[in-house]
ModelCIF file with pLDDT and N, C-alpha, C, O atoms, coordinates in Angstrom:
data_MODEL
#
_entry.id   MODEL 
#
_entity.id                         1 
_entity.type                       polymer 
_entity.pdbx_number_of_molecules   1 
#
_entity_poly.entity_id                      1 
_entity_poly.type                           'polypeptide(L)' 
_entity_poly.nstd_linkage                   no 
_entity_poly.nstd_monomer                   no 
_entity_poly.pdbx_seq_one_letter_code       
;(UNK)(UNK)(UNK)(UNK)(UNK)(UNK)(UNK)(UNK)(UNK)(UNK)(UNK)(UNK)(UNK)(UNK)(UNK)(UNK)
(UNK)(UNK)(UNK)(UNK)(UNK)(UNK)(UNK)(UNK)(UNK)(UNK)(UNK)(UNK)(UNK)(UNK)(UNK)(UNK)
(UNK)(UNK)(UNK)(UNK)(UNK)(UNK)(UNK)(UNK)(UNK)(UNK)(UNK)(UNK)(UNK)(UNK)
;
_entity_poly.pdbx_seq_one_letter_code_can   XXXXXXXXXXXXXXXXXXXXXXXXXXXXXXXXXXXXXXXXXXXXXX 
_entity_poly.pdbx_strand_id                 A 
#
loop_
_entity_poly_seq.entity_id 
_entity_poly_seq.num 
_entity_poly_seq.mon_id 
_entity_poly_seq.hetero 
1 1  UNK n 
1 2  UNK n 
1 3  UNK n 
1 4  UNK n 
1 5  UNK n 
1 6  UNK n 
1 7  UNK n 
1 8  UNK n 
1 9  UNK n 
1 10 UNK n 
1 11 UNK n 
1 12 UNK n 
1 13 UNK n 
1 14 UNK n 
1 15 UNK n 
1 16 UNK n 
1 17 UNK n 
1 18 UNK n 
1 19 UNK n 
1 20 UNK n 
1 21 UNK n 
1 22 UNK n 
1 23 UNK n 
1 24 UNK n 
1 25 UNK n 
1 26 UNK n 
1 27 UNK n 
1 28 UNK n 
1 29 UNK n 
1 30 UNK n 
1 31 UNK n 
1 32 UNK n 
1 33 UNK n 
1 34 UNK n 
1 35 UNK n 
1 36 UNK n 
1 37 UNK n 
1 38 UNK n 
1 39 UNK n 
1 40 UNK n 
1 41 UNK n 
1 42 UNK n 
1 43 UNK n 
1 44 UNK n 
1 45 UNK n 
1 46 UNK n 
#
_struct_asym.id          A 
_struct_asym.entity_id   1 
#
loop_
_ma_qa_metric.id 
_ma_qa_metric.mode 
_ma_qa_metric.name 
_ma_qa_metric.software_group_id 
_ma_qa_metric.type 
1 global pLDDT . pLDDT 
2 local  pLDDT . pLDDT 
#
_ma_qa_metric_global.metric_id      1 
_ma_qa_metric_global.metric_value   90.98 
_ma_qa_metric_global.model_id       1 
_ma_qa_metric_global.ordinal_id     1 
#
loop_
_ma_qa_metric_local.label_asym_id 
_ma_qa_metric_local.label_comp_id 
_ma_qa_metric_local.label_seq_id 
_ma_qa_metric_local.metric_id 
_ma_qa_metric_local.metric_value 
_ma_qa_metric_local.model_id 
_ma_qa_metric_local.ordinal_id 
A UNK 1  2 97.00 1 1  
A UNK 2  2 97.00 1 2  
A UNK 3  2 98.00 1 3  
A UNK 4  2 98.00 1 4  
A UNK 5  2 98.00 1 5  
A UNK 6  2 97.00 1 6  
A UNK 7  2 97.00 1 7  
A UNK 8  2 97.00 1 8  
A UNK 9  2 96.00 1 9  
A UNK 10 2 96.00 1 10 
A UNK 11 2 95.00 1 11 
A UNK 12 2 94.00 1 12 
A UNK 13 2 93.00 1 13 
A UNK 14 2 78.00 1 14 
A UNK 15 2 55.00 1 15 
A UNK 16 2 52.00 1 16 
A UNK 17 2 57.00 1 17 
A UNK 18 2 65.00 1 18 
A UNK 19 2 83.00 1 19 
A UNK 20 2 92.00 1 20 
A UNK 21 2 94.00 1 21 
A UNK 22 2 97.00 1 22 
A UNK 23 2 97.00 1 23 
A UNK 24 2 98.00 1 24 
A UNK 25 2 98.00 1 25 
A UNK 26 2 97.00 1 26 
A UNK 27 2 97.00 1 27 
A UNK 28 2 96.00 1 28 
A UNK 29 2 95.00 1 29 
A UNK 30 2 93.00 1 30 
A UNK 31 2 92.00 1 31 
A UNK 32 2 92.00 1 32 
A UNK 33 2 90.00 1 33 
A UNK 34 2 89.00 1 34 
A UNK 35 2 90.00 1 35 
A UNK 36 2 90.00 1 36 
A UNK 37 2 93.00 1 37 
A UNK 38 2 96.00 1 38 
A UNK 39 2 97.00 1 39 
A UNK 40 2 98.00 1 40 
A UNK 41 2 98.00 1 41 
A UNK 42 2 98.00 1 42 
A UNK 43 2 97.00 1 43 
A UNK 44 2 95.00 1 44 
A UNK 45 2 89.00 1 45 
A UNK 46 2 84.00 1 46 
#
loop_
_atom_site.group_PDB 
_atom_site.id 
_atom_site.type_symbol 
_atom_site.label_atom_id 
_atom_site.label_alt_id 
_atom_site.label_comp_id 
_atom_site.label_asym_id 
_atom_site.label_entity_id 
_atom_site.label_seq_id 
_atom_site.pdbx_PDB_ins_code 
_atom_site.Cartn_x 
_atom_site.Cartn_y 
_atom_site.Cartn_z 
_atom_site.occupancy 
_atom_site.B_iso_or_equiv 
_atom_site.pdbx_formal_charge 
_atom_site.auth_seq_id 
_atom_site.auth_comp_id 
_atom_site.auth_asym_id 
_atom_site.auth_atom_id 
_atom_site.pdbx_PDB_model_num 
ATOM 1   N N  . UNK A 1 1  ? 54.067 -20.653 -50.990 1.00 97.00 ? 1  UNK A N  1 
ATOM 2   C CA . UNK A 1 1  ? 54.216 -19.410 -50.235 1.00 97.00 ? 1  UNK A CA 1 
ATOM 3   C C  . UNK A 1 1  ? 55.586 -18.744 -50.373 1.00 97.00 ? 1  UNK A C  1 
ATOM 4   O O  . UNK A 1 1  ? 55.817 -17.710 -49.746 1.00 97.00 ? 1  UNK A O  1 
ATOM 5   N N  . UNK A 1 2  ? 56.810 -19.485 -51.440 1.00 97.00 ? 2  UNK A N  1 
ATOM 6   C CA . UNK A 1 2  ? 57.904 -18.726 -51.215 1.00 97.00 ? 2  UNK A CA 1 
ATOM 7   C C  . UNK A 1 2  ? 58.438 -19.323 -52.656 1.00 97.00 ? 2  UNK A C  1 
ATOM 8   O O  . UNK A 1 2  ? 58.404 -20.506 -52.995 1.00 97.00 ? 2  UNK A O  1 
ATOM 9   N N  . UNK A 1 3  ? 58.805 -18.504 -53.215 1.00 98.00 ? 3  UNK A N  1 
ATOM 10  C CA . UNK A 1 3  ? 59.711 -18.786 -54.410 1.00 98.00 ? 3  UNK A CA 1 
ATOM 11  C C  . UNK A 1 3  ? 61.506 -18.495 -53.682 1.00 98.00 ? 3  UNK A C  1 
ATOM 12  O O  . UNK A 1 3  ? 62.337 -19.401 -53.746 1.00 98.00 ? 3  UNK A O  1 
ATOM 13  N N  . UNK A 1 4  ? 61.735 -17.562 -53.244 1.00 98.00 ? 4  UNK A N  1 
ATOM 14  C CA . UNK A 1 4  ? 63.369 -17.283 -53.752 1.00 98.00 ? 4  UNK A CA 1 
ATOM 15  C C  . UNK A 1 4  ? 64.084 -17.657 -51.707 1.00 98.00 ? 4  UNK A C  1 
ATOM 16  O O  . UNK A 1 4  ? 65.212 -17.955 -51.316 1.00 98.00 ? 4  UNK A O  1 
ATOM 17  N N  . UNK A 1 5  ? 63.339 -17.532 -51.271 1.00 98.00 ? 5  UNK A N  1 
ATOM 18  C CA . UNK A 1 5  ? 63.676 -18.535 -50.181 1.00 98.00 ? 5  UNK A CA 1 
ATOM 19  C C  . UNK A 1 5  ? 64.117 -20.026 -49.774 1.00 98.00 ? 5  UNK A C  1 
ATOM 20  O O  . UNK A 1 5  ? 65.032 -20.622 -49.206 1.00 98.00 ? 5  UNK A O  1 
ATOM 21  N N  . UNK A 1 6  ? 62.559 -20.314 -50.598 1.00 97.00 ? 6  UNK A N  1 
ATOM 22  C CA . UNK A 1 6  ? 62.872 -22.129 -50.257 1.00 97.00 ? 6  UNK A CA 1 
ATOM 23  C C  . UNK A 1 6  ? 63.260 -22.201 -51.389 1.00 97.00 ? 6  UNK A C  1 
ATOM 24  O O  . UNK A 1 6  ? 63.360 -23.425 -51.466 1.00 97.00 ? 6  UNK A O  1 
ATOM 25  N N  . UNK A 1 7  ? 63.605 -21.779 -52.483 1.00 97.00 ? 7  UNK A N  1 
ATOM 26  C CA . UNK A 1 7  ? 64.288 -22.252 -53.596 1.00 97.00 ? 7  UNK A CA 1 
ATOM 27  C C  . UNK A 1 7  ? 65.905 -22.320 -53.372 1.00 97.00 ? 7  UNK A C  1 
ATOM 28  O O  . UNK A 1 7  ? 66.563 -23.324 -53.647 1.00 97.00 ? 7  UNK A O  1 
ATOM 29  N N  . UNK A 1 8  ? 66.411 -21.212 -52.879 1.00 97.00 ? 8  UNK A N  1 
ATOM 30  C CA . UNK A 1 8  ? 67.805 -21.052 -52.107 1.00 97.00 ? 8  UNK A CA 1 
ATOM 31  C C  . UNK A 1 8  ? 67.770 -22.178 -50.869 1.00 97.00 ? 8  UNK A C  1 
ATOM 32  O O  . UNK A 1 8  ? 68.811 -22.807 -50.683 1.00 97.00 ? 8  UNK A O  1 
ATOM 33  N N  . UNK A 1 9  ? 66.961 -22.375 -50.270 1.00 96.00 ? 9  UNK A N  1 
ATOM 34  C CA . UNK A 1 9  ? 67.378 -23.113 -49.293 1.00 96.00 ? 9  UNK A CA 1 
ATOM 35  C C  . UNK A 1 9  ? 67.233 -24.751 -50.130 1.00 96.00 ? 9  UNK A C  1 
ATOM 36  O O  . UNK A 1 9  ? 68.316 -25.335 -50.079 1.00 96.00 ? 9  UNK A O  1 
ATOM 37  N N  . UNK A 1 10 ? 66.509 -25.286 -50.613 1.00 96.00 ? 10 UNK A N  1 
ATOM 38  C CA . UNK A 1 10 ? 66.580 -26.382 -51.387 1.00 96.00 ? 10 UNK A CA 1 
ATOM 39  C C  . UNK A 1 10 ? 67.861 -27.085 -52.574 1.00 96.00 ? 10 UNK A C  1 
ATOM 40  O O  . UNK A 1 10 ? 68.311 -28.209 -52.797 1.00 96.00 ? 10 UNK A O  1 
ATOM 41  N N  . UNK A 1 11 ? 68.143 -25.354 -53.252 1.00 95.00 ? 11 UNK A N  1 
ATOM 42  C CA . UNK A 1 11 ? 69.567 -26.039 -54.228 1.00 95.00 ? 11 UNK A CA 1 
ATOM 43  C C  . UNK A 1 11 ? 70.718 -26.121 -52.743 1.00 95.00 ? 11 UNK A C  1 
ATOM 44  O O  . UNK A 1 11 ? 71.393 -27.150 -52.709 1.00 95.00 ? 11 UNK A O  1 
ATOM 45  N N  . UNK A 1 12 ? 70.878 -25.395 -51.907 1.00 94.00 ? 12 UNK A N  1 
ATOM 46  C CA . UNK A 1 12 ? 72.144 -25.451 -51.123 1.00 94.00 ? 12 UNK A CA 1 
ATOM 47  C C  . UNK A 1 12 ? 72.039 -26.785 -50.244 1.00 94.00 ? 12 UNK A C  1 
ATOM 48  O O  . UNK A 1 12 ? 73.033 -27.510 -50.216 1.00 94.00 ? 12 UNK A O  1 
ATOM 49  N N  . UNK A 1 13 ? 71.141 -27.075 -49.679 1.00 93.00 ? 13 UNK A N  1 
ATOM 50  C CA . UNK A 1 13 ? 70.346 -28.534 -49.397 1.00 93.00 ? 13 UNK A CA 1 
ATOM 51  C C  . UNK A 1 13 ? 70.872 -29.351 -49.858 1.00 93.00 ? 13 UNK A C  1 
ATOM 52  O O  . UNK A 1 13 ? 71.702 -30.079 -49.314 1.00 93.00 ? 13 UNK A O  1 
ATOM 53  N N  . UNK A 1 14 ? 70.290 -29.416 -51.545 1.00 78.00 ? 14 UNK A N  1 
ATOM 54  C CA . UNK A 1 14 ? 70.589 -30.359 -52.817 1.00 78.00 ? 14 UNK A CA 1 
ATOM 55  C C  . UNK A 1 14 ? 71.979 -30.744 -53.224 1.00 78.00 ? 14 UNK A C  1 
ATOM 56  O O  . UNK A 1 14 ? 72.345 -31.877 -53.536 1.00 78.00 ? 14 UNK A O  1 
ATOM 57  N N  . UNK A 1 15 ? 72.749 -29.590 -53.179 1.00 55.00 ? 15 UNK A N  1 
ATOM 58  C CA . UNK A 1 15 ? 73.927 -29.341 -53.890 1.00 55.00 ? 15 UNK A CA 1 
ATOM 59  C C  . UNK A 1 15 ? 74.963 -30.865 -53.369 1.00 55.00 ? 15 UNK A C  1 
ATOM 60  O O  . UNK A 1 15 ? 75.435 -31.837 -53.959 1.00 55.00 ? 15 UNK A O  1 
ATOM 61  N N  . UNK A 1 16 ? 74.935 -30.144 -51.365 1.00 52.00 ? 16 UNK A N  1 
ATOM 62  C CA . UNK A 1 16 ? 75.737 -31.334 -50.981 1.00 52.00 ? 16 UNK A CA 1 
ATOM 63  C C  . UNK A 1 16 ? 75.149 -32.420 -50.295 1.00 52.00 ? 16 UNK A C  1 
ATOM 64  O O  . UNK A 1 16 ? 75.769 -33.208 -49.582 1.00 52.00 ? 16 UNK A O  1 
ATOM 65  N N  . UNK A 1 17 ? 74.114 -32.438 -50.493 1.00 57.00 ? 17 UNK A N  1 
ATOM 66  C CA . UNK A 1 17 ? 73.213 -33.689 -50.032 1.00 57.00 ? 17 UNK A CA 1 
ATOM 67  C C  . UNK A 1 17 ? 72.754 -33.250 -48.498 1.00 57.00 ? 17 UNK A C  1 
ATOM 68  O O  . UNK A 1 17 ? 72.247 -34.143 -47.819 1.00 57.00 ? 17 UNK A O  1 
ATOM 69  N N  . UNK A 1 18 ? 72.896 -31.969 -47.925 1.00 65.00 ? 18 UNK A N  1 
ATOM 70  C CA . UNK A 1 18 ? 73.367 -31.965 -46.520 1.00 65.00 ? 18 UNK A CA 1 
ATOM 71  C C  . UNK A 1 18 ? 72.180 -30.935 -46.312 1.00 65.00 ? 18 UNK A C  1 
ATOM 72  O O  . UNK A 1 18 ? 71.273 -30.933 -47.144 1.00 65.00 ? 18 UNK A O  1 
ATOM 73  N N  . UNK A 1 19 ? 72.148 -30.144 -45.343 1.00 83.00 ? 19 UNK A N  1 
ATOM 74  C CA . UNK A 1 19 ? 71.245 -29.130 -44.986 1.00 83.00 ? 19 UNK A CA 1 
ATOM 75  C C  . UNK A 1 19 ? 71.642 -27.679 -45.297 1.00 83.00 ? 19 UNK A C  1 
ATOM 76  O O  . UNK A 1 19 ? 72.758 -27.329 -45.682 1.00 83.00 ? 19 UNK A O  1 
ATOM 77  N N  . UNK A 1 20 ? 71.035 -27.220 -45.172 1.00 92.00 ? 20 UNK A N  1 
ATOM 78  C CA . UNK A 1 20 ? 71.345 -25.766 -45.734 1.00 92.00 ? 20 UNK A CA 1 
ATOM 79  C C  . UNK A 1 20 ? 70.595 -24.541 -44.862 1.00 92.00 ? 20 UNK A C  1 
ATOM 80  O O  . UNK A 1 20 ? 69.378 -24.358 -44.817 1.00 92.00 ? 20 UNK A O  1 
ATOM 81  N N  . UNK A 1 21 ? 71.567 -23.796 -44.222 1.00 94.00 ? 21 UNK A N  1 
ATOM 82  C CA . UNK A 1 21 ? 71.607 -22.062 -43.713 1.00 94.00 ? 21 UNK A CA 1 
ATOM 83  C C  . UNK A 1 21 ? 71.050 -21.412 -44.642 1.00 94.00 ? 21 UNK A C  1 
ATOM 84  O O  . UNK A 1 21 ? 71.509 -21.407 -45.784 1.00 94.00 ? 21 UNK A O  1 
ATOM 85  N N  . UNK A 1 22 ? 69.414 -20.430 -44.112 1.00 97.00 ? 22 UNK A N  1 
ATOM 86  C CA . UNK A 1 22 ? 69.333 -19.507 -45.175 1.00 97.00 ? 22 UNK A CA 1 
ATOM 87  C C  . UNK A 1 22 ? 69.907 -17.981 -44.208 1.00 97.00 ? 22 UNK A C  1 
ATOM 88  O O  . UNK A 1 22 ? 69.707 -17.645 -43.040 1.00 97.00 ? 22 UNK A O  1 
ATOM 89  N N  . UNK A 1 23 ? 70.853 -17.187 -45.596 1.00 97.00 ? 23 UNK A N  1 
ATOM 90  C CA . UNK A 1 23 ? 72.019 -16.598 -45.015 1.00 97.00 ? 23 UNK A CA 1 
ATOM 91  C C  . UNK A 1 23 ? 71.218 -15.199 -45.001 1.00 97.00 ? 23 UNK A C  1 
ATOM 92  O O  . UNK A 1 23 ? 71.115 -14.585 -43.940 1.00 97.00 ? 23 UNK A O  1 
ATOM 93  N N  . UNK A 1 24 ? 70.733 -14.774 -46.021 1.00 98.00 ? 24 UNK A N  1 
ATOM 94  C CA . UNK A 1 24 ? 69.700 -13.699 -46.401 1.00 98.00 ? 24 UNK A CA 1 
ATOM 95  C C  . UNK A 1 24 ? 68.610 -13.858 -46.548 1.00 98.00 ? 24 UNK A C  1 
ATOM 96  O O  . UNK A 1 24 ? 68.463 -14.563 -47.547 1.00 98.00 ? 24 UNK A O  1 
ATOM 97  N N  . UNK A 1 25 ? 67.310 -13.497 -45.933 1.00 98.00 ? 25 UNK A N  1 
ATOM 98  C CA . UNK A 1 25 ? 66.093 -13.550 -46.127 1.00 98.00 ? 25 UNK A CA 1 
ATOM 99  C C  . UNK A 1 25 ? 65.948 -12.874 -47.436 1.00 98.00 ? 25 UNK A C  1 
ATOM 100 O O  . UNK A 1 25 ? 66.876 -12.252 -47.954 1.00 98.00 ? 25 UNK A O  1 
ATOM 101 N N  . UNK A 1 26 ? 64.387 -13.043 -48.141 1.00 97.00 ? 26 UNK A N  1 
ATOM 102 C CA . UNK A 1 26 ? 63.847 -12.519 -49.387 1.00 97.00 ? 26 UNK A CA 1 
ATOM 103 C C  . UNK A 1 26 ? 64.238 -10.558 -48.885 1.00 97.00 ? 26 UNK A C  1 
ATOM 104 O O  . UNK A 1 26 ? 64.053 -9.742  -47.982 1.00 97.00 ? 26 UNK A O  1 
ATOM 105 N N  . UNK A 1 27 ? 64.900 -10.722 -50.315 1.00 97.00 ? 27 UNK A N  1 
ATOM 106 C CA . UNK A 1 27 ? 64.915 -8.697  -50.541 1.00 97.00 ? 27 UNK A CA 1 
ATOM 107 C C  . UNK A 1 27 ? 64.105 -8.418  -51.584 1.00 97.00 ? 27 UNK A C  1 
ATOM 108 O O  . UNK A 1 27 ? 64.449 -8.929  -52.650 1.00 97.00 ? 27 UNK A O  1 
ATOM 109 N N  . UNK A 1 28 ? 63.019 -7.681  -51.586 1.00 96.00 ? 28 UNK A N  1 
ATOM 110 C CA . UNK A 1 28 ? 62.654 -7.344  -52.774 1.00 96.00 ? 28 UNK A CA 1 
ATOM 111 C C  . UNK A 1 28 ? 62.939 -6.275  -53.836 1.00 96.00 ? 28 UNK A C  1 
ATOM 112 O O  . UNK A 1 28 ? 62.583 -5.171  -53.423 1.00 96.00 ? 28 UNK A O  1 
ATOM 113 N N  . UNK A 1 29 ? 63.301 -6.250  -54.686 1.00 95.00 ? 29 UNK A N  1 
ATOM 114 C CA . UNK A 1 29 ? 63.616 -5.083  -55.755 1.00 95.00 ? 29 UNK A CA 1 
ATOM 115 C C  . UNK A 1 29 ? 63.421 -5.005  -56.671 1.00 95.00 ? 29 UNK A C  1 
ATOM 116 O O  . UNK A 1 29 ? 63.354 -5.934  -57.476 1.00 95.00 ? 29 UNK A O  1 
ATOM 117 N N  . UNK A 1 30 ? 63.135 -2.996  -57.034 1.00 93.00 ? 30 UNK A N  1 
ATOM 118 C CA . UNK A 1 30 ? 62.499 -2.522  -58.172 1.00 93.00 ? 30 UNK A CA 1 
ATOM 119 C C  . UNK A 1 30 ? 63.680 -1.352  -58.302 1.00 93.00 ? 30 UNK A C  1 
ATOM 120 O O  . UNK A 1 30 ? 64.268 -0.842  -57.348 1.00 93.00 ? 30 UNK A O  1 
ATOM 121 N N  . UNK A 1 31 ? 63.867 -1.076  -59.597 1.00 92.00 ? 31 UNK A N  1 
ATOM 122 C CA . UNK A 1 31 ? 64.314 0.395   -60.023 1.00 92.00 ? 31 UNK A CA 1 
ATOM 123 C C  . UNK A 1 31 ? 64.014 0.627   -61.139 1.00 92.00 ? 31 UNK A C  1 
ATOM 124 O O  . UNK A 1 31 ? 64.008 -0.185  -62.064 1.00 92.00 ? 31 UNK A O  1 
ATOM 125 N N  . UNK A 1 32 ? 63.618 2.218   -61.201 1.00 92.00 ? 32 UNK A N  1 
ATOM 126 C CA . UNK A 1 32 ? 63.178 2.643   -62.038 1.00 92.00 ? 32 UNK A CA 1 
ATOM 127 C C  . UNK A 1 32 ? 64.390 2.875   -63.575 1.00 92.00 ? 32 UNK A C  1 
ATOM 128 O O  . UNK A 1 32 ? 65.588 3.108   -63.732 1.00 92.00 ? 32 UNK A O  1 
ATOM 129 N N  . UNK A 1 33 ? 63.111 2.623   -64.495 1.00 90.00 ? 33 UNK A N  1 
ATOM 130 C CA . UNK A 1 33 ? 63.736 2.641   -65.577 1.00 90.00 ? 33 UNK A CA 1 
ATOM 131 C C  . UNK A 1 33 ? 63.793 0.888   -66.072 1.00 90.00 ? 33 UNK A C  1 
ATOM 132 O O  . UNK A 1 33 ? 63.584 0.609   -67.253 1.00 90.00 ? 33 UNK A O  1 
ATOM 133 N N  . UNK A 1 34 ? 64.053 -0.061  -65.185 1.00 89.00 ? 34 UNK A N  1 
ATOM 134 C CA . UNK A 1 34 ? 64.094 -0.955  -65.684 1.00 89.00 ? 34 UNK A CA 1 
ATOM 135 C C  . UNK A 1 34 ? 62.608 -1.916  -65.292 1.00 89.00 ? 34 UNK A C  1 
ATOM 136 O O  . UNK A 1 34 ? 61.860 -1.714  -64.335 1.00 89.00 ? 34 UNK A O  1 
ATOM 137 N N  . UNK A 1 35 ? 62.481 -2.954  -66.316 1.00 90.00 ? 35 UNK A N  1 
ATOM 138 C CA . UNK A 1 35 ? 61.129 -3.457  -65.982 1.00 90.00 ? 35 UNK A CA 1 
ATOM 139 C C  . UNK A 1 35 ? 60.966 -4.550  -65.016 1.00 90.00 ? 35 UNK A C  1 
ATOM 140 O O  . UNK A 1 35 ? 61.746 -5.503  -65.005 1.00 90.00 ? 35 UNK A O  1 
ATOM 141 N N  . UNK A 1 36 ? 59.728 -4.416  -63.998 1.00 90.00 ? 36 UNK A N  1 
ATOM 142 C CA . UNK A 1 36 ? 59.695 -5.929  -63.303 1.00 90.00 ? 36 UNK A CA 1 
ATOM 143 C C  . UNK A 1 36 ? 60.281 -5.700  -62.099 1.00 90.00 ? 36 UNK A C  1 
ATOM 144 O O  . UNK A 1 36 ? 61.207 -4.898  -61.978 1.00 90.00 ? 36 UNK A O  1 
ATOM 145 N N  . UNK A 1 37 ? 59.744 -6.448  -61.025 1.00 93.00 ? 37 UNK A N  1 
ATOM 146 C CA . UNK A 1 37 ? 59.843 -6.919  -59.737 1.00 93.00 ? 37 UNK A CA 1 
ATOM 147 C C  . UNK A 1 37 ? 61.148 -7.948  -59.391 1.00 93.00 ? 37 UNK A C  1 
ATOM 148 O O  . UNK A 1 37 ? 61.313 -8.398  -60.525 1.00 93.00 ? 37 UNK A O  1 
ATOM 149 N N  . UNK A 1 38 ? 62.163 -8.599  -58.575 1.00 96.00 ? 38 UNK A N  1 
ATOM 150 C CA . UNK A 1 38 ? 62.879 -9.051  -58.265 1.00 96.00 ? 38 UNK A CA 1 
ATOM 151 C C  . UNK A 1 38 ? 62.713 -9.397  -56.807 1.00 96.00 ? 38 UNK A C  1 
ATOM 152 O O  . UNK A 1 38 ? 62.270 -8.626  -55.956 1.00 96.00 ? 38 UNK A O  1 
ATOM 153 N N  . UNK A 1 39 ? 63.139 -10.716 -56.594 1.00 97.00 ? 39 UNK A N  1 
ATOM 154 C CA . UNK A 1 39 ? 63.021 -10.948 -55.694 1.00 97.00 ? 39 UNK A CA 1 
ATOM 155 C C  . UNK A 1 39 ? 64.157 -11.811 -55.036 1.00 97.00 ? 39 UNK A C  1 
ATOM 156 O O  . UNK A 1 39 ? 63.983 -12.942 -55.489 1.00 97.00 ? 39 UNK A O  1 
ATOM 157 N N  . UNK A 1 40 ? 65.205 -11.826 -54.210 1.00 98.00 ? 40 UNK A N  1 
ATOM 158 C CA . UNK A 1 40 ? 66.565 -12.591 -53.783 1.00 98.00 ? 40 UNK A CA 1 
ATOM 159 C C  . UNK A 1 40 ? 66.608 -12.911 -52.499 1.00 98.00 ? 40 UNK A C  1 
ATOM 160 O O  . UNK A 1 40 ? 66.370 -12.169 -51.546 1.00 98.00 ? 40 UNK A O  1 
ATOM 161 N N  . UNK A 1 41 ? 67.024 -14.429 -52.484 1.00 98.00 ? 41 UNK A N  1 
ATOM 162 C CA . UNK A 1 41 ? 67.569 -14.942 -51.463 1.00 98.00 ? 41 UNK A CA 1 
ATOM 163 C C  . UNK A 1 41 ? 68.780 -15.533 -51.439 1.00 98.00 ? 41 UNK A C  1 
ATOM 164 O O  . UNK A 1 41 ? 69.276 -15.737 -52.547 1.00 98.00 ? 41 UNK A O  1 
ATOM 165 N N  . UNK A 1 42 ? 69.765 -16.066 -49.928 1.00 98.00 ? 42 UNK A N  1 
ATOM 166 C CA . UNK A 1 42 ? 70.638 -16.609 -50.289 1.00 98.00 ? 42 UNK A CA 1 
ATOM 167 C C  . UNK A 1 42 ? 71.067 -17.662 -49.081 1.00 98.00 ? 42 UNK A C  1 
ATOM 168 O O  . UNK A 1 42 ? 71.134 -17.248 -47.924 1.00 98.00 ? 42 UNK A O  1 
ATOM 169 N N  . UNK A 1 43 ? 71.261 -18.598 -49.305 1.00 97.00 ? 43 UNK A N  1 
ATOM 170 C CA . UNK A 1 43 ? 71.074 -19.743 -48.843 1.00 97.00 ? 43 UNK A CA 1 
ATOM 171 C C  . UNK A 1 43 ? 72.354 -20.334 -48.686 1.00 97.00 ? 43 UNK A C  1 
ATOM 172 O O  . UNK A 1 43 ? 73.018 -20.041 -49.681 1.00 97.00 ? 43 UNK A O  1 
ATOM 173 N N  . UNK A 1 44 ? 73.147 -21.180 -47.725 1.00 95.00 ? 44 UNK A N  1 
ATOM 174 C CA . UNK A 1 44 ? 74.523 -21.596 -47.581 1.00 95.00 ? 44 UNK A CA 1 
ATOM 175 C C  . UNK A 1 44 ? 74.315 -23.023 -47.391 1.00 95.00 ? 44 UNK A C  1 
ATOM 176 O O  . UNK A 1 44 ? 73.386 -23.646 -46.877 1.00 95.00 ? 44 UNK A O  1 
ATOM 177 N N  . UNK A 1 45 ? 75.428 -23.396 -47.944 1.00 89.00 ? 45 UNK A N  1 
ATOM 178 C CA . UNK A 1 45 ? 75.695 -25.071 -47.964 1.00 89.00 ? 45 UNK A CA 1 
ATOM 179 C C  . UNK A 1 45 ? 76.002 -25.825 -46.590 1.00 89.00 ? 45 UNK A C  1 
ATOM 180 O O  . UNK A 1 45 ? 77.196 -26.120 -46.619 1.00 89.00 ? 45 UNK A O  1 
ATOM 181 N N  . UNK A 1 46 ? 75.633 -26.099 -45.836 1.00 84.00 ? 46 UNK A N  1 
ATOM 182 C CA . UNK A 1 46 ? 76.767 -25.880 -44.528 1.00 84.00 ? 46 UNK A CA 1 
ATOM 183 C C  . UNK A 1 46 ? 77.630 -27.480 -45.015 1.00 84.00 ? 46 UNK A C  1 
ATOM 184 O O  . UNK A 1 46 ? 78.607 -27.873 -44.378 1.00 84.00 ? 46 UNK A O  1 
#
């Protein structure tokens, strides 16, 4: 159900063995001219 969420929350998790703050929920983005959907999250180490 989530690619760029629990993926951010899992490496920051991972990174220090510890738990992890998600800092930004999923943004989705498009602009024209360029191709394809985007999708970002961002996730903190605590």
């Amino acid at each position: 159900p989530s690619v760029a969420e629990a993926a951010a929350i899992l490496a920051a998790a991972k990174k220090g063995g510890l738990e992890a703050e998600l800092l930004v929920p999923k943004n989705i983005f498009r602009l024209s001219g360029l191709p394809g959907v985007v999708t970002v999250a961002v996730a903190e180490e605590l």
